[in-house]
N, C-alpha and C. Protein backbone atom coordinates (compact mmCIF):
# COMPACT_ATOMS: atom_id res chain seq x y z
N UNK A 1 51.22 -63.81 -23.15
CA UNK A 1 50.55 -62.54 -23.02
C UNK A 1 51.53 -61.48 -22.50
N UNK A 2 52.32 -61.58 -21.52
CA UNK A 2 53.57 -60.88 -21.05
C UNK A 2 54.25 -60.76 -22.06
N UNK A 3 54.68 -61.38 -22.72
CA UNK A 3 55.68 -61.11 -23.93
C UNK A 3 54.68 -59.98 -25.08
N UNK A 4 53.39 -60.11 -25.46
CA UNK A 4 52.91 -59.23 -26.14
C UNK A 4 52.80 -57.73 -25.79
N UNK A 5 52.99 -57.53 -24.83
CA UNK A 5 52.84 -56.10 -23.62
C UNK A 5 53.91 -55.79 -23.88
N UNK A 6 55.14 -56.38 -23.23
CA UNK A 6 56.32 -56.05 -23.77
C UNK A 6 56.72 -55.71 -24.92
N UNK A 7 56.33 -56.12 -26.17
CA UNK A 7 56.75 -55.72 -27.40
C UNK A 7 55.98 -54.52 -27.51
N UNK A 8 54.43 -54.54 -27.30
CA UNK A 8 53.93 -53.43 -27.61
C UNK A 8 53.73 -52.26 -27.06
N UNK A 9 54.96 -52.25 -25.58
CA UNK A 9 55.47 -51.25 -25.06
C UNK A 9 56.33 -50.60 -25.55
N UNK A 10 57.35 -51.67 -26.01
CA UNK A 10 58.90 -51.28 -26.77
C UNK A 10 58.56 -50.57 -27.89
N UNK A 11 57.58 -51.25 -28.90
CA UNK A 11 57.53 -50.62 -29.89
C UNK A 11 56.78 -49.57 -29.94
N UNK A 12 55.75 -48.89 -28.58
CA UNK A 12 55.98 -48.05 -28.51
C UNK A 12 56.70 -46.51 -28.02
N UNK A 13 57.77 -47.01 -27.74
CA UNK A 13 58.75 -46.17 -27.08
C UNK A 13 59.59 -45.90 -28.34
N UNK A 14 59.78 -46.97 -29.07
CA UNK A 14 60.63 -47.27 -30.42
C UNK A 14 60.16 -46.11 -31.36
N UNK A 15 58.86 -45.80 -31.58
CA UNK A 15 57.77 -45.13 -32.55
C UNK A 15 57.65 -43.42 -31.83
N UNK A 16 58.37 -43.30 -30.97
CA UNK A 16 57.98 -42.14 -30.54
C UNK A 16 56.40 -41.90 -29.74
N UNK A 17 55.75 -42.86 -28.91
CA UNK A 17 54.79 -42.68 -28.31
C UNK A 17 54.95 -42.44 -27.30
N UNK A 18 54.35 -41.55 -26.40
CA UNK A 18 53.09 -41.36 -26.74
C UNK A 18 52.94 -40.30 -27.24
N UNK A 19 52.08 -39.30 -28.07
CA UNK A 19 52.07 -37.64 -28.58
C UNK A 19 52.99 -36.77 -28.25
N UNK A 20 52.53 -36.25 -26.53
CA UNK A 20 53.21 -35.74 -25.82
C UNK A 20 54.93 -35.42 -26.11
N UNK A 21 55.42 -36.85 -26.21
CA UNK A 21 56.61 -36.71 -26.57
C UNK A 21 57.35 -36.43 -27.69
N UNK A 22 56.42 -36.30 -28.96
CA UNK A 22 56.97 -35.87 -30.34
C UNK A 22 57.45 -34.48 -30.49
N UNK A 23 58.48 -34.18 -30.98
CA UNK A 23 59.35 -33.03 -30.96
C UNK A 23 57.78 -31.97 -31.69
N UNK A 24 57.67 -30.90 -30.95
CA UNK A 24 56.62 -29.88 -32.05
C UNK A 24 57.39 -29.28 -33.21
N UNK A 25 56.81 -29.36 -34.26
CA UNK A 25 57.18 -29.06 -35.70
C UNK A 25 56.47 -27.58 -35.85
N UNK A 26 57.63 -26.45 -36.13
CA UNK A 26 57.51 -24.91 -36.31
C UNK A 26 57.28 -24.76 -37.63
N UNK A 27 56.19 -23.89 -37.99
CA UNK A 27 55.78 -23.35 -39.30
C UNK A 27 57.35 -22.79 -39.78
N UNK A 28 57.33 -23.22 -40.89
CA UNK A 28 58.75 -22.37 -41.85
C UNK A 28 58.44 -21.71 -42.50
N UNK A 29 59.39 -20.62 -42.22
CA UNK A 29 59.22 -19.72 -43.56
C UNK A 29 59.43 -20.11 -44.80
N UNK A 30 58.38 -19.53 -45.97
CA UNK A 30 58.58 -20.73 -47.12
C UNK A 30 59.83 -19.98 -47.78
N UNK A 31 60.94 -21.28 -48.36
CA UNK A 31 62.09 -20.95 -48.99
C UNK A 31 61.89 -19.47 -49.60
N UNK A 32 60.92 -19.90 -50.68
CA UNK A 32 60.72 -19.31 -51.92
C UNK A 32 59.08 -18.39 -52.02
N UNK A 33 59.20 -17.81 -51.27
CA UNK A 33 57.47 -17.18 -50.75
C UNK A 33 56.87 -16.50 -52.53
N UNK A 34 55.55 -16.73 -52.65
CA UNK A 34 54.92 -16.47 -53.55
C UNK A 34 54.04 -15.96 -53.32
N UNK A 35 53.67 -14.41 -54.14
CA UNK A 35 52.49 -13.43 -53.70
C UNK A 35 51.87 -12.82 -55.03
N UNK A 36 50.32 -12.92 -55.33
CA UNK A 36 50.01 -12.53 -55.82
C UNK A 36 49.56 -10.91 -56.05
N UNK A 37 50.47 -10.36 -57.04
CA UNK A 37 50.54 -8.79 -57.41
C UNK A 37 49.52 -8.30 -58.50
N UNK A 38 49.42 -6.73 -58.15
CA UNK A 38 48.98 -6.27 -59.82
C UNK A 38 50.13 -5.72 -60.30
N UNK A 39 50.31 -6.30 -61.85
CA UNK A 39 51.47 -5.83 -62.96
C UNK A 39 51.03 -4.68 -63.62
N UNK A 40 51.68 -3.46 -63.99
CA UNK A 40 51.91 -2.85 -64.99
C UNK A 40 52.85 -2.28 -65.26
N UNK A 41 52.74 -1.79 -66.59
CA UNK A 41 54.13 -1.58 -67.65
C UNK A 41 54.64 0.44 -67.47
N UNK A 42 55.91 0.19 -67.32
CA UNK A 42 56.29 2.02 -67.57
C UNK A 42 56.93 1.86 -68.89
N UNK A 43 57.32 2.97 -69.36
CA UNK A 43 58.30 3.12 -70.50
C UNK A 43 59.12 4.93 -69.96
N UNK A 44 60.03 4.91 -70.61
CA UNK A 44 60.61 6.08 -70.30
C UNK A 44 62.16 6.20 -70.87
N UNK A 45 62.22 7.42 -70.82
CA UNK A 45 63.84 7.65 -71.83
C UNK A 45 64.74 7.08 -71.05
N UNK A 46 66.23 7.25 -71.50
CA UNK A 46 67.35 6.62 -70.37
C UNK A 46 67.31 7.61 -69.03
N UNK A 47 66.46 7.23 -68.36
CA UNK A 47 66.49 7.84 -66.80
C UNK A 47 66.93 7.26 -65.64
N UNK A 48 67.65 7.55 -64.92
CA UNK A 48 68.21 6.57 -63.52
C UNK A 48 66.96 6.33 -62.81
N UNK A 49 67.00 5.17 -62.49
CA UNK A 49 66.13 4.25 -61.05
C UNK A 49 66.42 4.96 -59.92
N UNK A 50 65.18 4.76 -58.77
CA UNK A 50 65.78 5.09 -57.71
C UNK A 50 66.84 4.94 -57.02
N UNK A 51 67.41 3.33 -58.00
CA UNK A 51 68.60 2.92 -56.94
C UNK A 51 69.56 3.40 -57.85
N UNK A 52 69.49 4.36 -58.55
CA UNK A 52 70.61 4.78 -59.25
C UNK A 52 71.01 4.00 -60.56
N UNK A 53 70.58 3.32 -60.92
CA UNK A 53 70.83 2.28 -62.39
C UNK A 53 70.04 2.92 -63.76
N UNK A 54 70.23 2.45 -64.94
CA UNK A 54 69.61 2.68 -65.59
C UNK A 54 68.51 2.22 -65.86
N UNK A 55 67.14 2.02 -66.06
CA UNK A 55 65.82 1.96 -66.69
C UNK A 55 66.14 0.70 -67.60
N UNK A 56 65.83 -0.34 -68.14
CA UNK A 56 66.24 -1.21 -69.12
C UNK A 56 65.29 -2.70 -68.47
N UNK A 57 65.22 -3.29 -69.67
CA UNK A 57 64.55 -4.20 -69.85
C UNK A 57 64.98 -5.45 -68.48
N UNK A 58 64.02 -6.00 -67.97
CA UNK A 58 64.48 -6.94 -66.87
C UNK A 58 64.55 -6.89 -65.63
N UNK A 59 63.66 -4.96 -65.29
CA UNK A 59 64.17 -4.57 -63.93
C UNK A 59 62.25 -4.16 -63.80
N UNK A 60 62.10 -4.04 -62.53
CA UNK A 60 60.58 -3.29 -62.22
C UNK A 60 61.02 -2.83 -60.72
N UNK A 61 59.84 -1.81 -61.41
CA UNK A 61 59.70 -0.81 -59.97
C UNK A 61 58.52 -1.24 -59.01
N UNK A 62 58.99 -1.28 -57.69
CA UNK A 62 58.12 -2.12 -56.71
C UNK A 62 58.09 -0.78 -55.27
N UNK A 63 56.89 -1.80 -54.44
CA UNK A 63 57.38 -0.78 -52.94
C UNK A 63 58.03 -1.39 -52.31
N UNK A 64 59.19 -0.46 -52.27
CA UNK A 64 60.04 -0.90 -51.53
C UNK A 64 59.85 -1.62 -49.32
N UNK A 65 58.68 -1.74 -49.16
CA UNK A 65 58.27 -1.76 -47.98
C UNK A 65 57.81 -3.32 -48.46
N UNK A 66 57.20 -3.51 -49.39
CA UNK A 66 56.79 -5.00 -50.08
C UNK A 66 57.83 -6.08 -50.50
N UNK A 67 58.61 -5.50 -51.65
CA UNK A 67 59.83 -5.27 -52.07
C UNK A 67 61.11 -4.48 -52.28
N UNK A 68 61.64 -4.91 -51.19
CA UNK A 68 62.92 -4.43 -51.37
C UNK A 68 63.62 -3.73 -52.14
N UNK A 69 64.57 -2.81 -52.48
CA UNK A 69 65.45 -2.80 -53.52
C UNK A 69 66.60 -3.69 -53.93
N UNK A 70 66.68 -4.37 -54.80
CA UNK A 70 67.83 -5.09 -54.65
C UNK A 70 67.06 -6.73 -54.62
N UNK A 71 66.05 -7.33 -54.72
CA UNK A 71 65.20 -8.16 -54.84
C UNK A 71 64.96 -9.03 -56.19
N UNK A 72 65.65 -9.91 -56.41
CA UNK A 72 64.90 -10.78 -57.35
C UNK A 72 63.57 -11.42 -57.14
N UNK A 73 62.98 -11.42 -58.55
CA UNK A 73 61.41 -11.97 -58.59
C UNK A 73 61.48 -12.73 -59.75
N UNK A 74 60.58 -13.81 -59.40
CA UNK A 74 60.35 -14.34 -61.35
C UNK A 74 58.99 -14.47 -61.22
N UNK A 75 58.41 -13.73 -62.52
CA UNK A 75 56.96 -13.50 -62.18
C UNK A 75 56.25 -14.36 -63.44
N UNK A 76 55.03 -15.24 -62.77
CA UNK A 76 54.41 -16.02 -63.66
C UNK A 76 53.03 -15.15 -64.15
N UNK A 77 52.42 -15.61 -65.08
CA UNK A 77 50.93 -15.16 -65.68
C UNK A 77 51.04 -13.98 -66.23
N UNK A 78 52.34 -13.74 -66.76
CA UNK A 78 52.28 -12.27 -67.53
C UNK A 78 52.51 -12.96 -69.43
N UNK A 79 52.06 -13.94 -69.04
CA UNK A 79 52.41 -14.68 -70.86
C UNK A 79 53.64 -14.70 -71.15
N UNK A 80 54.17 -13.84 -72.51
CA UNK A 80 55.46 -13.97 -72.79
C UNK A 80 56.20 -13.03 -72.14
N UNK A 81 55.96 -12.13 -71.08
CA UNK A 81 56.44 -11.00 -70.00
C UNK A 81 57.13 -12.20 -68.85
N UNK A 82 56.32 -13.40 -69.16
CA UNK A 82 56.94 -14.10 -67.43
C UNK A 82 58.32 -14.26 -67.41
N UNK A 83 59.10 -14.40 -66.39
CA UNK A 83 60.49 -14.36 -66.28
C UNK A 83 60.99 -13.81 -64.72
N UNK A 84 62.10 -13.91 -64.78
CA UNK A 84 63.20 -13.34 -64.05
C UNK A 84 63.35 -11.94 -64.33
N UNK A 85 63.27 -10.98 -62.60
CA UNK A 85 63.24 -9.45 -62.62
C UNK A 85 63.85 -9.13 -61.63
N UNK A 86 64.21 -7.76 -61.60
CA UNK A 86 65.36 -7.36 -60.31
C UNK A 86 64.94 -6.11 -60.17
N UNK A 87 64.43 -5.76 -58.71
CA UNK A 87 63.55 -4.68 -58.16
C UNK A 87 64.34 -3.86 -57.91
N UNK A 88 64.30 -2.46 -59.17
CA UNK A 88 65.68 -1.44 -59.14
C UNK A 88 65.08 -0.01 -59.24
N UNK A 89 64.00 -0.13 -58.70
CA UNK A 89 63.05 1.31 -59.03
C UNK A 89 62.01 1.06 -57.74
N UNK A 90 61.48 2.57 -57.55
CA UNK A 90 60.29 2.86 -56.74
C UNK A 90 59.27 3.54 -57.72
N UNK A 91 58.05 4.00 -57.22
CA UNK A 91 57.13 5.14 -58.05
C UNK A 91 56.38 5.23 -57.00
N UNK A 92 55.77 6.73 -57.09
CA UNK A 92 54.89 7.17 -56.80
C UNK A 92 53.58 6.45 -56.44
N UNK A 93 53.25 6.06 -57.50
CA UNK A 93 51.93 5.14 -57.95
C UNK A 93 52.32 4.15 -57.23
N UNK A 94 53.36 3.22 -57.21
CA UNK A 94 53.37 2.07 -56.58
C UNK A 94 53.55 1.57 -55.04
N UNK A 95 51.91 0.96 -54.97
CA UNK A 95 51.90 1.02 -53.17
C UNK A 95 51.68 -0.94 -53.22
N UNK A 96 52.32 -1.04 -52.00
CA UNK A 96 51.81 -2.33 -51.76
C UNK A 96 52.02 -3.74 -52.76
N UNK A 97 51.16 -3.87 -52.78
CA UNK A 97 51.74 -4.99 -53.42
C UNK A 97 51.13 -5.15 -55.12
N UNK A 98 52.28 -4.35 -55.68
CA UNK A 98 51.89 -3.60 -57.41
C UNK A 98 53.52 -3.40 -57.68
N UNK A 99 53.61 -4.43 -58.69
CA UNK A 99 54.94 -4.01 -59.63
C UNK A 99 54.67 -3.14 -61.15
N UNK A 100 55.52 -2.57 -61.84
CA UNK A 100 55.46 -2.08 -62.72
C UNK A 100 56.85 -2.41 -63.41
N UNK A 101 56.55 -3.29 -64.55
CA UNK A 101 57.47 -3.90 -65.38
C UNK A 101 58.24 -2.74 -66.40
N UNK A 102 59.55 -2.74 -66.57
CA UNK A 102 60.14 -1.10 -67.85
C UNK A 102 59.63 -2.29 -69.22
N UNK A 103 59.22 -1.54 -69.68
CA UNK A 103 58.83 -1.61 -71.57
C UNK A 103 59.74 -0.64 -72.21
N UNK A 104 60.59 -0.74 -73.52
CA UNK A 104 61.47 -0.30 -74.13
C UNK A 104 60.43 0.80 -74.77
N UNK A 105 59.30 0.76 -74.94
CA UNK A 105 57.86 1.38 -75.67
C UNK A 105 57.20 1.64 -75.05
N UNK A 106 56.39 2.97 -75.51
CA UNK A 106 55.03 3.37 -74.38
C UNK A 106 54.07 2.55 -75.23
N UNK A 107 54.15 2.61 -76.24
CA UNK A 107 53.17 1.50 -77.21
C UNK A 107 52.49 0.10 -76.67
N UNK A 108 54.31 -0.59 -76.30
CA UNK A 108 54.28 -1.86 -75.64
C UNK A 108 53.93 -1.65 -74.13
N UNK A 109 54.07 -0.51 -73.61
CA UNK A 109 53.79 -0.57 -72.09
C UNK A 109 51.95 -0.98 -72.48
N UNK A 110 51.32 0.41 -73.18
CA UNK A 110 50.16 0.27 -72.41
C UNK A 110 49.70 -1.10 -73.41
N UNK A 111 50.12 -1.62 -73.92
CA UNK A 111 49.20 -3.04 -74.38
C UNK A 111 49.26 -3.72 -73.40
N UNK A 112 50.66 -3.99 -72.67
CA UNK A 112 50.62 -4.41 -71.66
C UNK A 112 49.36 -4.78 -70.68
N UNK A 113 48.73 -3.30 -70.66
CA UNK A 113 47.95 -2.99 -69.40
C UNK A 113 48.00 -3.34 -67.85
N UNK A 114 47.15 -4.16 -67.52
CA UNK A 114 46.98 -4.51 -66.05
C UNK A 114 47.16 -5.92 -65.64
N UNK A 115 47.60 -6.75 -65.21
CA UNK A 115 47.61 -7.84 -65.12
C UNK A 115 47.68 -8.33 -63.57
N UNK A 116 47.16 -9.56 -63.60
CA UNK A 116 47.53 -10.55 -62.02
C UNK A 116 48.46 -11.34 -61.82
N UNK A 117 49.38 -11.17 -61.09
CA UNK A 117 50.31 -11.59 -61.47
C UNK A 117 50.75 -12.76 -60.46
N UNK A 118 51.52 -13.93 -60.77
CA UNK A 118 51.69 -14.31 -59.24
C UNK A 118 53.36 -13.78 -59.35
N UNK A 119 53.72 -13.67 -57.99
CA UNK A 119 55.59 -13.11 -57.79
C UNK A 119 56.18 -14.24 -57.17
N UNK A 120 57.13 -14.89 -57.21
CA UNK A 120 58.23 -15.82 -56.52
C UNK A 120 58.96 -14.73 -56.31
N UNK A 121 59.75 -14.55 -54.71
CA UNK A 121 60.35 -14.15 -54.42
C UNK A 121 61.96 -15.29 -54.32
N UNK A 122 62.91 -14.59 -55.02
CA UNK A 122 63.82 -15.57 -55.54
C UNK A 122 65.13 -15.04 -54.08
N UNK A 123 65.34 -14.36 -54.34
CA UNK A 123 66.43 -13.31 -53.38
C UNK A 123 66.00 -12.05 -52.94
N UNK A 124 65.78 -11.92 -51.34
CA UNK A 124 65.67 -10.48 -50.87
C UNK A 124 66.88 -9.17 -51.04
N UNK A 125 66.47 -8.69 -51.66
CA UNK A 125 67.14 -7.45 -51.45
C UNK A 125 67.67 -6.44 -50.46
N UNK A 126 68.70 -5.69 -50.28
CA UNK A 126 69.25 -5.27 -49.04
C UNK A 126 69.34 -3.57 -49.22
N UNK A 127 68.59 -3.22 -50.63
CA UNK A 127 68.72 -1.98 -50.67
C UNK A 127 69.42 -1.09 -52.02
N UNK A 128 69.43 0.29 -52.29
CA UNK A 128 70.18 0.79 -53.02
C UNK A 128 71.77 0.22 -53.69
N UNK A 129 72.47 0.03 -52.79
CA UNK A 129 73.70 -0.50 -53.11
C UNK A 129 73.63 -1.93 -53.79
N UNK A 130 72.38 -2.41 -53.04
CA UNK A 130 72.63 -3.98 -53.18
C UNK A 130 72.31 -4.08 -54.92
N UNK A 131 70.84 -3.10 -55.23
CA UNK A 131 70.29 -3.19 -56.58
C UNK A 131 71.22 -2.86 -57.87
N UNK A 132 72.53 -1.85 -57.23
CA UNK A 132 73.29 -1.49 -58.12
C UNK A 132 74.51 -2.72 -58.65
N UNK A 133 74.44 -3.33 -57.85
CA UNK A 133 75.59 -4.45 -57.62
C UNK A 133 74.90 -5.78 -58.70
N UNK A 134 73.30 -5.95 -57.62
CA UNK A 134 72.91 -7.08 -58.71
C UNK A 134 72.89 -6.49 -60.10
N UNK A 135 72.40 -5.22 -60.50
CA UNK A 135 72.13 -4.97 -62.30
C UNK A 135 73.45 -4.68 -62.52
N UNK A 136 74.25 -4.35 -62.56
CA UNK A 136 75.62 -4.58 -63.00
C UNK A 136 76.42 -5.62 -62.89
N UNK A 137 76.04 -6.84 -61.65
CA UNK A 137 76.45 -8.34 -62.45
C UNK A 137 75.65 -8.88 -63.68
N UNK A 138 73.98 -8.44 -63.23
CA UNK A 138 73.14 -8.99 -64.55
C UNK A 138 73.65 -8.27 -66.12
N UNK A 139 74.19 -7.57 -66.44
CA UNK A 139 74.56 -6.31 -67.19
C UNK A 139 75.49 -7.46 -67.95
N UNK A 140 76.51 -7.85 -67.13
CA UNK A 140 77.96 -8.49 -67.45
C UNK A 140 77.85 -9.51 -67.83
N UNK A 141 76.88 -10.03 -66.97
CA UNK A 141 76.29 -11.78 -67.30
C UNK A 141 75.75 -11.81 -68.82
N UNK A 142 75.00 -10.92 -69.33
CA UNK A 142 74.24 -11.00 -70.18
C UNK A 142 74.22 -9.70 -70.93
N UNK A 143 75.38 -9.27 -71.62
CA UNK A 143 75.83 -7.68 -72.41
C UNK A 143 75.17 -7.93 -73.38
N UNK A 144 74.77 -6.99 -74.41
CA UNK A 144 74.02 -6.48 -75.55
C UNK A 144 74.52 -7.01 -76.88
């Protein structure tokens, strides 16, 4: 009977018992945080972004208080719209948590319409400079 006490002391010292003593485990920030947005589409001539870039397929305008400038997203539930995007614009219209995808077409924008979108946040953005830097590696990576 002494010998059973003993083991089932050891093994619990072995196991990390009693509660008390288990290291507390901190909520993490998730790697890859995911937020559900409303999508819609702009179109517009060759006009500079807020962050100074050009307008072109692959970029959306976000709030910058939500999203960053300079921010990768890959956004699901937009059908054949889903993909990889780089937050290189602001608007007016856009508060909170509402992206607006560039369409090469006002045609294709408003078919577009309204959508729910979910967002993966892939890389935070650091701003104007940063947005000009990522769309001009994406530019190089992937020329016309």
């Amino acid at each position: 009977m002494r010998h059973a006490v003993f083991y089932l002391a050891l093994s619990a010292l072995l196991c990390g018992y009693p509660a008390q003593a288990q290291p507390k485990h901190h909520k993490r920030r998730a790697r890859h945080p995911v937020m559900v947005m409303e999508a819609t589409a702009f179109a517009r001539a060759q006009q500079l972004t807020a962050s100074g870039t050009i307008a072109r397929r692959g970029i959306v305008a976000a709030d910058p208080r939500v999203l960053p400038l300079g921010t990768r997203i890959r956004i699901f539930g937009a059908k054949s719209y889903a993909g990889n995007y780089l937050v290189t614009d602001t608007g007016a219209d856009i508060k909170g948590r509402h992206i607006d995808l560039y369409f090469p077409s006002r045609a294709r924008a408003m078919r577009f319409g309204t959508k729910s979108v979910r967002v993966q946040i892939l890389q935070w953005g650091a701003g104007k400079e940063d947005a000009q830097v990522k769309d001009e590696a994406s530019i190089a990576q992937h020329p016309r």
